[in-house]
N, C-alpha and C. Protein backbone atom coordinates (compact mmCIF):
# COMPACT_ATOMS: atom_id res chain seq x y z
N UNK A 1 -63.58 -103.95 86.18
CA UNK A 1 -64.75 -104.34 85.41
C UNK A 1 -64.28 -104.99 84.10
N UNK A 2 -64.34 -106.14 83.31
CA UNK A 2 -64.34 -106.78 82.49
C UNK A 2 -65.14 -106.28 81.44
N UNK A 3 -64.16 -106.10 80.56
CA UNK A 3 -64.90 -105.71 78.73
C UNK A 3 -65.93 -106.94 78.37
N UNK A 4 -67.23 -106.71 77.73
CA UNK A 4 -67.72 -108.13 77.25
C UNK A 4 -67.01 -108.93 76.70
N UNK A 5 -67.21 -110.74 77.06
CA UNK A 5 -66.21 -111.29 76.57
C UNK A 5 -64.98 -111.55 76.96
N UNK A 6 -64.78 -110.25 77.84
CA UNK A 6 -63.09 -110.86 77.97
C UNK A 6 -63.42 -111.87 79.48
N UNK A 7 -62.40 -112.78 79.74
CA UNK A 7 -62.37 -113.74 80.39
C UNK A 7 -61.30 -113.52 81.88
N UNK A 8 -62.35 -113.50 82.88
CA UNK A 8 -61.96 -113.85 84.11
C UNK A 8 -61.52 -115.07 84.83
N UNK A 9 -60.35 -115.33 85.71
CA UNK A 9 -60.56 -116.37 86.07
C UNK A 9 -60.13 -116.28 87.43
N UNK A 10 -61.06 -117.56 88.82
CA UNK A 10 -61.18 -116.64 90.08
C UNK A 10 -61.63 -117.93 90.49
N UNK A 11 -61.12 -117.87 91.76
CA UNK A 11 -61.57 -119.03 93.00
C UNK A 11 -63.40 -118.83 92.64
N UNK A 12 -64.04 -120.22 92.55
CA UNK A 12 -65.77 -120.28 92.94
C UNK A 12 -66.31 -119.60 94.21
N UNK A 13 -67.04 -119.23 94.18
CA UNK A 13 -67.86 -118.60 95.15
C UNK A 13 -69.72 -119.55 95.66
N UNK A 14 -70.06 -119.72 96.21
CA UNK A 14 -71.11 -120.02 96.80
C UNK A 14 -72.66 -120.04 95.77
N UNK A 15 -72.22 -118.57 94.79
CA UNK A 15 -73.17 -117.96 93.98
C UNK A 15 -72.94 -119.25 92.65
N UNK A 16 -71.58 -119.81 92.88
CA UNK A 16 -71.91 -120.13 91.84
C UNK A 16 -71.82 -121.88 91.42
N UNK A 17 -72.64 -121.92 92.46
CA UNK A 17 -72.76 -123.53 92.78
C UNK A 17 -73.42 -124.40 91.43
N UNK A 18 -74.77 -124.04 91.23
CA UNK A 18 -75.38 -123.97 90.10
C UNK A 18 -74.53 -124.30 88.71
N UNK A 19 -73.92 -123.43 88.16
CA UNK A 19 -73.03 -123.23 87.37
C UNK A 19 -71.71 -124.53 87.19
N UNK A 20 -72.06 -124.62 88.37
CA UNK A 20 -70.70 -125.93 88.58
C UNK A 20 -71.00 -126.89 88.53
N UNK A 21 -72.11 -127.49 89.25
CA UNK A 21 -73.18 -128.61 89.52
C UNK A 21 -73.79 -128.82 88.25
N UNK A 22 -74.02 -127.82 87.09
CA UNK A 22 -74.44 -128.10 85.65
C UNK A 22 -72.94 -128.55 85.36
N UNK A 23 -72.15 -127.47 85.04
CA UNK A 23 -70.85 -128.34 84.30
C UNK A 23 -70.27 -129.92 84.49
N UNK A 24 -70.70 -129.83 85.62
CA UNK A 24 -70.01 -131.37 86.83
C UNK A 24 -71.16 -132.58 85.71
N UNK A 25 -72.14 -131.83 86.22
CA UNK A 25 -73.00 -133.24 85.49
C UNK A 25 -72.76 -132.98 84.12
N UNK A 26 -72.92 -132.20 82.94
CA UNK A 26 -72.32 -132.79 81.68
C UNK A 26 -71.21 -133.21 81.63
N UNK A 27 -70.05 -132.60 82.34
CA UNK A 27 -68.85 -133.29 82.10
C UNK A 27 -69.01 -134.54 82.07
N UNK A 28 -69.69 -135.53 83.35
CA UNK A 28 -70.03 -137.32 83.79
C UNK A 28 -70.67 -137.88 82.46
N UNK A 29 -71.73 -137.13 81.97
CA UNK A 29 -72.48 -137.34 80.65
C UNK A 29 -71.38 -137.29 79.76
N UNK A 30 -70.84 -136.38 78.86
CA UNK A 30 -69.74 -136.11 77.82
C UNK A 30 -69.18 -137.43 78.51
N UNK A 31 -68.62 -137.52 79.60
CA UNK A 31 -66.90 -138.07 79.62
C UNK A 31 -67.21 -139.81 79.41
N UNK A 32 -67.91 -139.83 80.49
CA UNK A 32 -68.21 -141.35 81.00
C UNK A 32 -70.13 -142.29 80.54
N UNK A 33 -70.38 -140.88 80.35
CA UNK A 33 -71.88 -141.30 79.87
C UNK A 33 -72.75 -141.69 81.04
N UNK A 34 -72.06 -140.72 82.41
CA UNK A 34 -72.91 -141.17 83.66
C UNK A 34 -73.78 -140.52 84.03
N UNK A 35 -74.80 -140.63 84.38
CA UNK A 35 -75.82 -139.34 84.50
C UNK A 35 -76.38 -139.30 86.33
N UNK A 36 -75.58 -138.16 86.50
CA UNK A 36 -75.36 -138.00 88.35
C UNK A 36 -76.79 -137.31 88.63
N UNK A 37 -76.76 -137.80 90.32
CA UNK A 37 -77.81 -137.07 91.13
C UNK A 37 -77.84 -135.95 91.33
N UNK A 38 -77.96 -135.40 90.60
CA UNK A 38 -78.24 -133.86 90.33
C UNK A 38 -78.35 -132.87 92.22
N UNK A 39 -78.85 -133.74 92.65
CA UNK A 39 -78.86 -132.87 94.17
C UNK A 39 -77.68 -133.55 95.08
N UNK A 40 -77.32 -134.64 94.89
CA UNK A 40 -75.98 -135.35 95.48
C UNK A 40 -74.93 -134.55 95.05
N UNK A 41 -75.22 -134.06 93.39
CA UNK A 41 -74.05 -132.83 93.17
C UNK A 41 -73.81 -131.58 93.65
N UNK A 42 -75.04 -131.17 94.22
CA UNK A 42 -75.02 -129.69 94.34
C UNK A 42 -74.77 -129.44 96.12
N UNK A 43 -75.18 -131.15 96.41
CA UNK A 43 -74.82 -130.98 97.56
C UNK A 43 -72.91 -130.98 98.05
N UNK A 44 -72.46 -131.95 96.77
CA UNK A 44 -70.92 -131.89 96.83
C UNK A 44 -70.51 -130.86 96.73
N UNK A 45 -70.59 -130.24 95.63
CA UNK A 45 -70.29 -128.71 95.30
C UNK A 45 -70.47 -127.53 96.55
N UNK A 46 -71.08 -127.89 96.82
CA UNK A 46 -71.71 -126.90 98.33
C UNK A 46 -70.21 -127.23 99.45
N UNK A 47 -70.48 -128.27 99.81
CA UNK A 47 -69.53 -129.18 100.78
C UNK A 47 -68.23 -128.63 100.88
N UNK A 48 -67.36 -128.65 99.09
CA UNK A 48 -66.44 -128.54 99.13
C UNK A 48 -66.11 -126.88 99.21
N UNK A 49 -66.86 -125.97 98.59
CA UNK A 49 -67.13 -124.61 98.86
C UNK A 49 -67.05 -124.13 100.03
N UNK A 50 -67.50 -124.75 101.08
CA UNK A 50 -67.64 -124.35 102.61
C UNK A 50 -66.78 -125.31 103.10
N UNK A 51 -65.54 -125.91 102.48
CA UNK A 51 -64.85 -126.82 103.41
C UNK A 51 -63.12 -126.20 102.35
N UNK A 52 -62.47 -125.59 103.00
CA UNK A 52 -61.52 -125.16 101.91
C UNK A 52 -60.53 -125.86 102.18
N UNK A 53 -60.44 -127.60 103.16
CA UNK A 53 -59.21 -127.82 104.10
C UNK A 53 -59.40 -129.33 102.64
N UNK A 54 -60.62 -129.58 101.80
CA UNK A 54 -61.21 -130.41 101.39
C UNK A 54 -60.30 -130.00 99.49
N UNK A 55 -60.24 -128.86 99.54
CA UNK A 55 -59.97 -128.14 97.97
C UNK A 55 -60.70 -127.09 97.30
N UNK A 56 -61.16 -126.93 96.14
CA UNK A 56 -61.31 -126.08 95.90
C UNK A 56 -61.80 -125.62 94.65
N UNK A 57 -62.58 -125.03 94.22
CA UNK A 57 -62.92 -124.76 92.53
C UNK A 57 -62.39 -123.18 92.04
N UNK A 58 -61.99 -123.36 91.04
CA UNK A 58 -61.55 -121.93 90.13
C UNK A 58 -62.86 -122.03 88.84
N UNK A 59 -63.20 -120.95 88.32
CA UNK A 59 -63.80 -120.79 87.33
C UNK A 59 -63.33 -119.84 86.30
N UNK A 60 -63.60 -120.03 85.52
CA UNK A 60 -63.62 -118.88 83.93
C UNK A 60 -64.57 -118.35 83.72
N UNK A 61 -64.89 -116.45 84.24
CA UNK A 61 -65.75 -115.88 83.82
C UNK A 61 -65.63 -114.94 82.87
N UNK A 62 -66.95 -115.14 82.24
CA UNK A 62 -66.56 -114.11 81.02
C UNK A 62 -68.43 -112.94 81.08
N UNK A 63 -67.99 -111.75 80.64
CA UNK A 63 -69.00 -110.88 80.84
C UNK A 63 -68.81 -109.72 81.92
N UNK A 64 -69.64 -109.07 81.92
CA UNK A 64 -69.43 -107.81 82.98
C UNK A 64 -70.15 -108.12 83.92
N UNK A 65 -70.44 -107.15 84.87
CA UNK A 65 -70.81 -107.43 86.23
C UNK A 65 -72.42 -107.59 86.08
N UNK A 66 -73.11 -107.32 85.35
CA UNK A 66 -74.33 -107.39 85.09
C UNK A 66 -74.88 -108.37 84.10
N UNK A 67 -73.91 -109.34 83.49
CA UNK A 67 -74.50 -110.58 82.64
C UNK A 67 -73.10 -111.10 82.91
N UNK A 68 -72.57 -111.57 83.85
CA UNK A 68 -71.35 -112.59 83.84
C UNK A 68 -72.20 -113.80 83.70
N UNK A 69 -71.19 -114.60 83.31
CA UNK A 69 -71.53 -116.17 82.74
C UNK A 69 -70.06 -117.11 82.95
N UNK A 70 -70.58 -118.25 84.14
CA UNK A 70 -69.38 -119.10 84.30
C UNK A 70 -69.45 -120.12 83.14
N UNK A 71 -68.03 -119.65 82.17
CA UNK A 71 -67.38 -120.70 80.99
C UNK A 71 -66.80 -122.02 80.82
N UNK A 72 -66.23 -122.03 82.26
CA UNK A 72 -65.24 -123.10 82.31
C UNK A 72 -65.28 -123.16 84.31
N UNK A 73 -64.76 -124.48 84.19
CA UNK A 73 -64.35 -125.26 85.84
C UNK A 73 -63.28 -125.64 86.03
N UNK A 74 -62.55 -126.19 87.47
CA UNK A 74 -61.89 -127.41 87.33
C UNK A 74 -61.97 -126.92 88.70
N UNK A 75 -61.62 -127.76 89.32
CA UNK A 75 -61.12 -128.43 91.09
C UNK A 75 -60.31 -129.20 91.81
N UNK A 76 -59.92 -128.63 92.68
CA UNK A 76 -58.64 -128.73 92.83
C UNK A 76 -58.92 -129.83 94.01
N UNK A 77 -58.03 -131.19 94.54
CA UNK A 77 -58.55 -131.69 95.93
C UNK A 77 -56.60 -131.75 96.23
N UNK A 78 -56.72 -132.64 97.73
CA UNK A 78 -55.82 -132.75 98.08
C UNK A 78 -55.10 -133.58 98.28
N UNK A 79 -53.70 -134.52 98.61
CA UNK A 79 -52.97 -135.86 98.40
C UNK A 79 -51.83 -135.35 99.09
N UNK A 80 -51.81 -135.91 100.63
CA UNK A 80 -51.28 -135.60 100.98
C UNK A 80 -49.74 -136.71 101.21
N UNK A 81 -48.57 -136.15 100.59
CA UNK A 81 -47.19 -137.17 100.04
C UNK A 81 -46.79 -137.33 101.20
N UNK A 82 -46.06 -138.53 102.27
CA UNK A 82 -45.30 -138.27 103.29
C UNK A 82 -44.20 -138.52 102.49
N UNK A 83 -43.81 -139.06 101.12
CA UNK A 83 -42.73 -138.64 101.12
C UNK A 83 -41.39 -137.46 100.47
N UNK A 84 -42.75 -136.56 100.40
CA UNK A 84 -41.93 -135.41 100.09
C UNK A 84 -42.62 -134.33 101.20
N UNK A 85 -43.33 -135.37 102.39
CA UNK A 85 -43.86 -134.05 103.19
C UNK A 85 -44.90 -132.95 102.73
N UNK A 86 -45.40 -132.89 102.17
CA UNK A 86 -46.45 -131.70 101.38
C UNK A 86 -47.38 -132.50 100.08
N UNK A 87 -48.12 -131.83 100.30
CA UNK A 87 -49.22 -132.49 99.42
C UNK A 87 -49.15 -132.14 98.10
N UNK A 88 -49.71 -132.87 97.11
CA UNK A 88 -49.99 -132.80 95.69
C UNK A 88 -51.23 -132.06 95.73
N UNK A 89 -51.93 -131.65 94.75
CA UNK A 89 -52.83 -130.92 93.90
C UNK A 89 -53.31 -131.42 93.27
N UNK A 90 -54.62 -132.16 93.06
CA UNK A 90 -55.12 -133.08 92.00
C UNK A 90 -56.30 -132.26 91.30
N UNK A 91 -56.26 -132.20 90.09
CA UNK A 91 -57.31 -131.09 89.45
C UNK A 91 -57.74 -132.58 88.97
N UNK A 92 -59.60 -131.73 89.29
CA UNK A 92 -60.76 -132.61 88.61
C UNK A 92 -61.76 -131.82 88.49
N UNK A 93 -62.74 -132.54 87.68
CA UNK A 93 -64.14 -131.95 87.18
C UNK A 93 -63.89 -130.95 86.46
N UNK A 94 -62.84 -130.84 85.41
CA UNK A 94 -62.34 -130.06 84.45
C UNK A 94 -63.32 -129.64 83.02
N UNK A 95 -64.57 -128.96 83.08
CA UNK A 95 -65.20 -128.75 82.02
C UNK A 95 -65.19 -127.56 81.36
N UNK A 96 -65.38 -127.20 80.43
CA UNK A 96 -65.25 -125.44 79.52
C UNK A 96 -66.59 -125.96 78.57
N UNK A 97 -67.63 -125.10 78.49
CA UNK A 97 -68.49 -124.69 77.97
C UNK A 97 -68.36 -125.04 76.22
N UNK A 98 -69.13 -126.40 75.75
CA UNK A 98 -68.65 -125.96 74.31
C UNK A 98 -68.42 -125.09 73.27
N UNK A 99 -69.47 -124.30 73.20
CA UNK A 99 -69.06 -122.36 73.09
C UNK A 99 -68.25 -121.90 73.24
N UNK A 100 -67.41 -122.20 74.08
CA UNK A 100 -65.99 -121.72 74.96
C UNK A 100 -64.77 -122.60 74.38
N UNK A 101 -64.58 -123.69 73.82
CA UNK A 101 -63.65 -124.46 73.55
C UNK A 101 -62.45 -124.27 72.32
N UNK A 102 -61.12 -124.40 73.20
CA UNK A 102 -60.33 -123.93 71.94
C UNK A 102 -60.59 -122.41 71.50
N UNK A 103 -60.30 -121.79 73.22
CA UNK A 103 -60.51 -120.65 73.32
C UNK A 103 -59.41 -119.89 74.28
N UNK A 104 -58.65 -121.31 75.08
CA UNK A 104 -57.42 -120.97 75.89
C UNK A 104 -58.14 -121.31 77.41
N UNK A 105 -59.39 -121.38 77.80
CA UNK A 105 -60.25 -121.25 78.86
C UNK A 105 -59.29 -121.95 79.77
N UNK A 106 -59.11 -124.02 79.61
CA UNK A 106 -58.73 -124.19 80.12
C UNK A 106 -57.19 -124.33 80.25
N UNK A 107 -56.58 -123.71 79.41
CA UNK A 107 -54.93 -123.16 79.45
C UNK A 107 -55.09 -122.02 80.74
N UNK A 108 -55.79 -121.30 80.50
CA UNK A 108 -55.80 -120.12 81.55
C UNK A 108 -56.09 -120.74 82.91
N UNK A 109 -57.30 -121.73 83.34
CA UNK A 109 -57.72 -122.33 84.44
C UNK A 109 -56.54 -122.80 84.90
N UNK A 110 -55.45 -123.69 84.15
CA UNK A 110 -54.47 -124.38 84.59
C UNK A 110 -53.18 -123.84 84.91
N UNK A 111 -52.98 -122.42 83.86
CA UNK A 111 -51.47 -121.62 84.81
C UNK A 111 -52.22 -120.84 85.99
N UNK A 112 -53.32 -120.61 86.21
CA UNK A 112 -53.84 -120.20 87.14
C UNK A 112 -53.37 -121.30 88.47
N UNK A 113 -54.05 -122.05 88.56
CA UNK A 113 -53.69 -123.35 89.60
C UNK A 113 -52.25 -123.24 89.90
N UNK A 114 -51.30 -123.52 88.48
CA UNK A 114 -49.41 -123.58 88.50
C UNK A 114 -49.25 -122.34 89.23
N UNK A 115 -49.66 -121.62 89.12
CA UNK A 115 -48.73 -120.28 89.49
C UNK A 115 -49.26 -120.05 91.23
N UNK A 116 -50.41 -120.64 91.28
CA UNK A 116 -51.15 -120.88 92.65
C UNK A 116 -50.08 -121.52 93.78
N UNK A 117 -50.07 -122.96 93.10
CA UNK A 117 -49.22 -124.17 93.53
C UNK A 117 -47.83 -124.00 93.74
N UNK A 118 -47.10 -123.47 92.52
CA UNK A 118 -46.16 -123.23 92.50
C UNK A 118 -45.52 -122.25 93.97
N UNK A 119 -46.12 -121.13 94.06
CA UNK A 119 -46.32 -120.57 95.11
C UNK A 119 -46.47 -120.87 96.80
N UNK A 120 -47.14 -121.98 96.68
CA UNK A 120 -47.09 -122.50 98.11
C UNK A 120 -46.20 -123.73 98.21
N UNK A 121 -45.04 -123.34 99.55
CA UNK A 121 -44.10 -124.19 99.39
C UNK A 121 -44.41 -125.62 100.34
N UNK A 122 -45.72 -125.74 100.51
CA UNK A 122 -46.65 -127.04 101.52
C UNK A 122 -47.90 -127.89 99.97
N UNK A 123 -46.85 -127.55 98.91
CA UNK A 123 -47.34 -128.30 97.75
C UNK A 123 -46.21 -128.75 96.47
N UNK A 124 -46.24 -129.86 96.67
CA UNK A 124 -45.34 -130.69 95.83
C UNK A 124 -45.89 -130.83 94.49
N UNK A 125 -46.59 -130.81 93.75
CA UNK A 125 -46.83 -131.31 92.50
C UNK A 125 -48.23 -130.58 92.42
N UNK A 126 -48.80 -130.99 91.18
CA UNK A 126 -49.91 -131.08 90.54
C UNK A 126 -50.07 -132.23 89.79
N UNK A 127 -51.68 -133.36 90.07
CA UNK A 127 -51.74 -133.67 89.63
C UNK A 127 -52.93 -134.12 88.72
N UNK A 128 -53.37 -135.20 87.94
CA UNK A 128 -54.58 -134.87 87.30
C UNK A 128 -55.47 -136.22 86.51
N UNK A 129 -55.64 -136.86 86.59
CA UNK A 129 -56.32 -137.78 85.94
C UNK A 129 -57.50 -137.75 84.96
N UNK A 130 -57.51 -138.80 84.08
CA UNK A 130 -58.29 -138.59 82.41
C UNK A 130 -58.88 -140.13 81.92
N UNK A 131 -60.08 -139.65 81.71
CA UNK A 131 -61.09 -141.01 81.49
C UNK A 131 -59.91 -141.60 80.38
N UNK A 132 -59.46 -142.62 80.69
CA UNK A 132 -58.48 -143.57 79.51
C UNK A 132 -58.95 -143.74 78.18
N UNK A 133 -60.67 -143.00 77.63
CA UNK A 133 -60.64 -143.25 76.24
C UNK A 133 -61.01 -141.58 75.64
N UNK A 134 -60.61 -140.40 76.40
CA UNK A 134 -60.79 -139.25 76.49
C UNK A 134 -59.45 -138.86 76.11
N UNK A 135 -59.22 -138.99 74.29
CA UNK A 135 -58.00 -139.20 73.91
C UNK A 135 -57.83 -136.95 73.73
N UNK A 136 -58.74 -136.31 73.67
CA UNK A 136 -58.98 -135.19 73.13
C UNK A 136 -58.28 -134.22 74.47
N UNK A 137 -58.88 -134.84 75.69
CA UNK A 137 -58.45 -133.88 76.66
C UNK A 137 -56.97 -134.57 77.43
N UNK A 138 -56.58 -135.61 76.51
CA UNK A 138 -55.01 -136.04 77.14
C UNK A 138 -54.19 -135.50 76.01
N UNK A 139 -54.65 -134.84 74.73
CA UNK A 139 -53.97 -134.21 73.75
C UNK A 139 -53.59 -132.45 74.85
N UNK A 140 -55.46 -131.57 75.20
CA UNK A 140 -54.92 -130.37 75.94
C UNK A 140 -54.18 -131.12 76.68
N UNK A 141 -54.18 -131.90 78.08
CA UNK A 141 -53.19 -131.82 78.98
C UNK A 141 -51.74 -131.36 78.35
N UNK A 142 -51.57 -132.29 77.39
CA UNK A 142 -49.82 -132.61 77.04
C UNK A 142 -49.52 -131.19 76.59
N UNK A 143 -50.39 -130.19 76.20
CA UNK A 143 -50.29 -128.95 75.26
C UNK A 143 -49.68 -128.13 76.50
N UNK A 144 -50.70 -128.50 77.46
CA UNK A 144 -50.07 -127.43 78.85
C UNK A 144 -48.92 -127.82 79.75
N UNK A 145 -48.16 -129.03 79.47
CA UNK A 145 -47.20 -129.33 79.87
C UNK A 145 -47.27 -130.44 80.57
N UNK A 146 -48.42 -130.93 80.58
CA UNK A 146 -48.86 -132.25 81.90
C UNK A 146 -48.18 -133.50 81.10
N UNK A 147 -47.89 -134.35 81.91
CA UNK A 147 -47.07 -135.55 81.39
C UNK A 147 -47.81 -136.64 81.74
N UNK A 148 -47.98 -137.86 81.15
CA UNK A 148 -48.90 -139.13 81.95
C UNK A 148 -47.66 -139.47 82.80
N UNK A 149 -48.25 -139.97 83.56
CA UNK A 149 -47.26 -140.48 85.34
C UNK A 149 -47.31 -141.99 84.74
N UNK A 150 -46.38 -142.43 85.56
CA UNK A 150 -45.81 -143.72 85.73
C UNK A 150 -47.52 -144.84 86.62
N UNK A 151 -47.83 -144.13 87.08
CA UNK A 151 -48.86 -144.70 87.87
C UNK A 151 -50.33 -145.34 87.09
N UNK A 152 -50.74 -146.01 87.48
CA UNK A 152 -52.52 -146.71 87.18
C UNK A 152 -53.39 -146.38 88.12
N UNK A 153 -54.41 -146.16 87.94
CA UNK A 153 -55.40 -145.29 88.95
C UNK A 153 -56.43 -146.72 89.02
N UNK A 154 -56.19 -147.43 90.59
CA UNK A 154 -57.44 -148.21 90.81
C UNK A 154 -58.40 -147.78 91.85
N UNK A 155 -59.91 -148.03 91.81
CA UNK A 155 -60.55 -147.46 92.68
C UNK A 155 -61.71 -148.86 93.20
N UNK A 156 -62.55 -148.46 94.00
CA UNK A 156 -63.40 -148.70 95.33
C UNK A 156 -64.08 -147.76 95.13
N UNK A 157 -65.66 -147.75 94.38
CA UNK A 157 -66.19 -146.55 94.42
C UNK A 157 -67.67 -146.97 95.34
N UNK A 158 -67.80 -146.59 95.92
CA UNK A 158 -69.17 -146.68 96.47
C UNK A 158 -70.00 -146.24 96.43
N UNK A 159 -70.42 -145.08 96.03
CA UNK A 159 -71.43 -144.50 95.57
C UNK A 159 -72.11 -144.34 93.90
N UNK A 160 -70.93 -144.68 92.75
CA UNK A 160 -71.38 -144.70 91.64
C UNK A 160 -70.93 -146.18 91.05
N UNK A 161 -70.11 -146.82 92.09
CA UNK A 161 -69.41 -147.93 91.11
C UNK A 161 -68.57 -148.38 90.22
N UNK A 162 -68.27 -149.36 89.45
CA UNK A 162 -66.89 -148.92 88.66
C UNK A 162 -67.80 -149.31 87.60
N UNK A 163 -67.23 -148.73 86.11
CA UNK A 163 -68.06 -148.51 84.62
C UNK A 163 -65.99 -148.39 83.89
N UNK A 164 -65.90 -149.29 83.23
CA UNK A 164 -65.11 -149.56 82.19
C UNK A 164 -65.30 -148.26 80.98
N UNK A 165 -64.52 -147.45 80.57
CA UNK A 165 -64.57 -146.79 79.32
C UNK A 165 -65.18 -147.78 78.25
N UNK A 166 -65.87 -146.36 77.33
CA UNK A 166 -66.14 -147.55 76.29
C UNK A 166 -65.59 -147.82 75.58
N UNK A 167 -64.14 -147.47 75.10
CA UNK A 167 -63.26 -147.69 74.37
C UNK A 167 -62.69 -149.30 74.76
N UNK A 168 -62.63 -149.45 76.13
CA UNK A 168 -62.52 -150.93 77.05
C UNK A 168 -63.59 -151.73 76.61
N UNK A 169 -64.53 -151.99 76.17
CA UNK A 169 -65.56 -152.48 75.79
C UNK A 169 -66.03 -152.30 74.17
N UNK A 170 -65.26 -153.29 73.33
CA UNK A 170 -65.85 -153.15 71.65
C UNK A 170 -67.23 -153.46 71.35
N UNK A 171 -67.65 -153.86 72.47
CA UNK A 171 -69.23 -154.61 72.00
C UNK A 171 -70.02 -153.47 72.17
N UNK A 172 -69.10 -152.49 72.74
CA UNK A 172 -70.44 -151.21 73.08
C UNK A 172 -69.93 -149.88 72.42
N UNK A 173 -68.18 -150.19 71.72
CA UNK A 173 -68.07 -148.88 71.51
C UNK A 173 -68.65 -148.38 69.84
């Protein structure tokens, strides 16, 4: 049983779809200024919950068994390397509760994952990507040891499209 306050952290559960599907959509709002289909989310969230071959969510709970409250997210998907044979770990939808911030939440979410990963020897890396003008959460990464990769992330999005940071755009930032 958890003292009030003190902070749990634990694979998502089903119960706590809700909880995630709110964080998911402010995170898009905060990060990118996108404002998602609220039931397209909850239906993702669901999906990946009942599909564990797909990845996976951890949360940060804090409270006792009778007023717990999910603090923090992130999710884990999969990339699978042929050339190291075993897949990478890509954490996304990384949000902590502003209440919660600069509180360790997501330091804890992330040796959680390492020590996960680390552990299974059918996983090569961890990895993680960051809106390019989201200078605040590429400061935590570097704190927890994450390094920027050699790589550029291009995409094909079909369902939301591509949207330039606004830092990429002076006329709007």
């Amino acid at each position: 049983m958890l003292v009030r306050d003190e902070v749990l952290i634990r694979p998502a559960r089903m119960d706590d779809i809700e909880a995630i599907a709110s964080f998911s959509a402010a995170m898009a709002l905060e990060t990118e200024g996108r404002a998602l289909d609220r039931e397209r989310l909850r239906q993702g969230t669901r999906s990946l919950l009942a599909t564990p071959a797909h990845g996976f969510f951890m949360v940060a709970e804090r409270g006792g068994a009778t007023d717990s409250q999910v603090v923090g997210q992130l999710m884990v998907t999969y990339e699978w390397s042929d050339w190291r044979n075993a897949v990478f770990w890509w954490i996304q939808s990384v949000y902590v509760d502003p209440t919660w911030r600069r509180r360790g939440i997501f330091r804890r979410l992330h040796a959680a994952v390492m020590a996960t990963a680390k552990a299974d020897p059918k996983v090569c890396g961890v990895r993680l990507y960051v809106e390019s003008a989201n200078r605040v959460a590429q400061e935590v990464y570097r704190r927890v040891g994450l390094q920027p990769s050699s790589y550029v992330v291009f995409e094909t999005d079909f369902i939301l499209g591509h949207r330039r940071a606004l830092a990429d755009r002076p006329d709007e930032a």
